[in-house]
Protein backbone atom coordinates (compact mmCIF):
# COMPACT_ATOMS: atom_id res chain seq x y z
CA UNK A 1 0.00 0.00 0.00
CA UNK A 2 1.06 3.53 -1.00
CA UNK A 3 2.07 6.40 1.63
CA UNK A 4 0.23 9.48 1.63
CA UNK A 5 1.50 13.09 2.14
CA UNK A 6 -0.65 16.12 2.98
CA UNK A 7 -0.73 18.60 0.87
CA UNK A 8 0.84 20.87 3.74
CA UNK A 9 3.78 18.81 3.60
CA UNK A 10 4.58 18.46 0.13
CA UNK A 11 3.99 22.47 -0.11
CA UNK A 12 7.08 22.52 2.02
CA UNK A 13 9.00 19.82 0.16
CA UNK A 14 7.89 21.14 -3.50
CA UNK A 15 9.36 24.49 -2.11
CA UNK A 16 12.67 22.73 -0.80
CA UNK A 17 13.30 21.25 -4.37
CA UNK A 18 11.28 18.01 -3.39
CA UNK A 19 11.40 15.12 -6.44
CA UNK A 20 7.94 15.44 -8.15
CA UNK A 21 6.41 13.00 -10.68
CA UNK A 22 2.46 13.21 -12.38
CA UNK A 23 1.32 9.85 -13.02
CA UNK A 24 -1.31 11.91 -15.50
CA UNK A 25 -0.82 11.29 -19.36
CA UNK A 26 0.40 14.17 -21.59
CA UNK A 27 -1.91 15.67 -22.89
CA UNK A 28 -3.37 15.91 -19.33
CA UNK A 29 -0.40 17.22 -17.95
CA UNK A 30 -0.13 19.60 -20.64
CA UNK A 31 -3.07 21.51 -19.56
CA UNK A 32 -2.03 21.93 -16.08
CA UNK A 33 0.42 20.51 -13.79
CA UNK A 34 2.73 21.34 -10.65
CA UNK A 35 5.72 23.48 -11.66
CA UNK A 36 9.25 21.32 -11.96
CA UNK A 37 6.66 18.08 -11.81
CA UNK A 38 8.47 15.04 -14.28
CA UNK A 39 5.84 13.34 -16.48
CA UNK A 40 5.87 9.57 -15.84
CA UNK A 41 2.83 8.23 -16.97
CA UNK A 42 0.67 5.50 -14.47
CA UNK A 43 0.94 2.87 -17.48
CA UNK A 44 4.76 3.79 -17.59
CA UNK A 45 5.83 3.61 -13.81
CA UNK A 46 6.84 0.20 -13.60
CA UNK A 47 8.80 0.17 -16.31
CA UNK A 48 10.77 3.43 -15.53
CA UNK A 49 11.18 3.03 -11.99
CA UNK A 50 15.11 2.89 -12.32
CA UNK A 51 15.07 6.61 -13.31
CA UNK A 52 13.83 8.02 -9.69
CA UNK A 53 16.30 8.66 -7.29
CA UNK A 54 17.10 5.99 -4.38
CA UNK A 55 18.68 8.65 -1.58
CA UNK A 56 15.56 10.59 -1.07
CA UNK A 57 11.65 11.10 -1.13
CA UNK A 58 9.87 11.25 -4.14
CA UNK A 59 6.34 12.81 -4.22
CA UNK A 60 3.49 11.61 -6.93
CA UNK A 61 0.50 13.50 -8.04
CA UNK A 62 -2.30 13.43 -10.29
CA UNK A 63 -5.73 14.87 -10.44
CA UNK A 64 -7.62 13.63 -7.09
CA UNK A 65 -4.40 10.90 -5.54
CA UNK A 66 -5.87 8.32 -7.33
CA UNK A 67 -3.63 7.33 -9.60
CA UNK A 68 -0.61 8.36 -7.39
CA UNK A 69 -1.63 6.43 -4.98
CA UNK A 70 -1.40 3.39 -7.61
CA UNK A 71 2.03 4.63 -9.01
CA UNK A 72 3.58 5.17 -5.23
CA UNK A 73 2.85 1.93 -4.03
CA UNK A 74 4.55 0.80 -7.52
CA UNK A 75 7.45 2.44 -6.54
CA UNK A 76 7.80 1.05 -3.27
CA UNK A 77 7.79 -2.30 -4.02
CA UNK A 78 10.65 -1.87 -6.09
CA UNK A 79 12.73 0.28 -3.35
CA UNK A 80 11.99 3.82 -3.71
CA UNK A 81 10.65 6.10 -1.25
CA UNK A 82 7.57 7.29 -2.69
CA UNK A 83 4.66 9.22 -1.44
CA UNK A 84 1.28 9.82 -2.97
CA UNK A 85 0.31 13.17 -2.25
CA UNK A 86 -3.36 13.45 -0.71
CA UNK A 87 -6.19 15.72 -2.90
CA UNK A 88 -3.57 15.61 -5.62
CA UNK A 89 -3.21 18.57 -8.08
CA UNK A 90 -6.85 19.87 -7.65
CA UNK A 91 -5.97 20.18 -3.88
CA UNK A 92 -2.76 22.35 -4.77
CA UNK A 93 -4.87 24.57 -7.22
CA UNK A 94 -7.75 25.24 -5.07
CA UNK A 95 -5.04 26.53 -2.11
CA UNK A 96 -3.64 28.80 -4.95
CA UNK A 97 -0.57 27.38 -5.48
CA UNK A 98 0.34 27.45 -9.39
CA UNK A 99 -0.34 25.58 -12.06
CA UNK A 100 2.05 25.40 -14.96
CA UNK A 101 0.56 24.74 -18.02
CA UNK A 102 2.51 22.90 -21.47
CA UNK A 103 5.47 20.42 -21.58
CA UNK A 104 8.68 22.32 -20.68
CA UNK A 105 12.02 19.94 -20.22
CA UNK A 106 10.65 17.50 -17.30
CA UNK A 107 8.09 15.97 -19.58
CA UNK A 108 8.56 12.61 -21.74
């Protein structure tokens, strides 16, 4: 099972430089996403876990914590300190944190 973060917490982290992946697909991280947040695809976790970093946290989002939750609990099994973070992105818009919409250089 997946650990959950609050949204309190990874404000803090995500302001400290905290690793951030969306488990959404493109063209639904294209219209809105965390800023500095890595596209990895849910379908594409598994497969791509060997690109996250081992020596600290790393903090998944999507829409609602859904499909972070899924992708987290991915990622621990194979080793990697993952958190799903709770309310996902809609959570971090409606506290007014920003969105960034488009692929910039984090996305694959």
């Amino acid at each position: 099972m997946a650990r959950e973060t609050t949204q309190e917490a990874f404000t803090t982290a995500s302001a400290d430089g905290g690793f951030v992946i969306d488990a959404w697909e493109p063209d639904e991280y294209a219209s809105g996403h965390v800023p500095g947040a890595r596209l990895m695809p849910l379908h594409s976790v598994s497969a791509r876990c060997g690109e996250l970093p081992t020596d600290r946290p790393v903090f998944v989002i999507c829409a609602s914590g859904n499909r972070s939750r899924t992708a987290a609990g991915r990622m621990n099994s194979r080793g990697i300190d993952a958190y799903s973070v709770s309310g996902g992105t809609g959570a971090w818009a409606r506290a007014g944190d920003p969105i960034e919409a488009g692929h910039h250089e984090h996305a694959a």
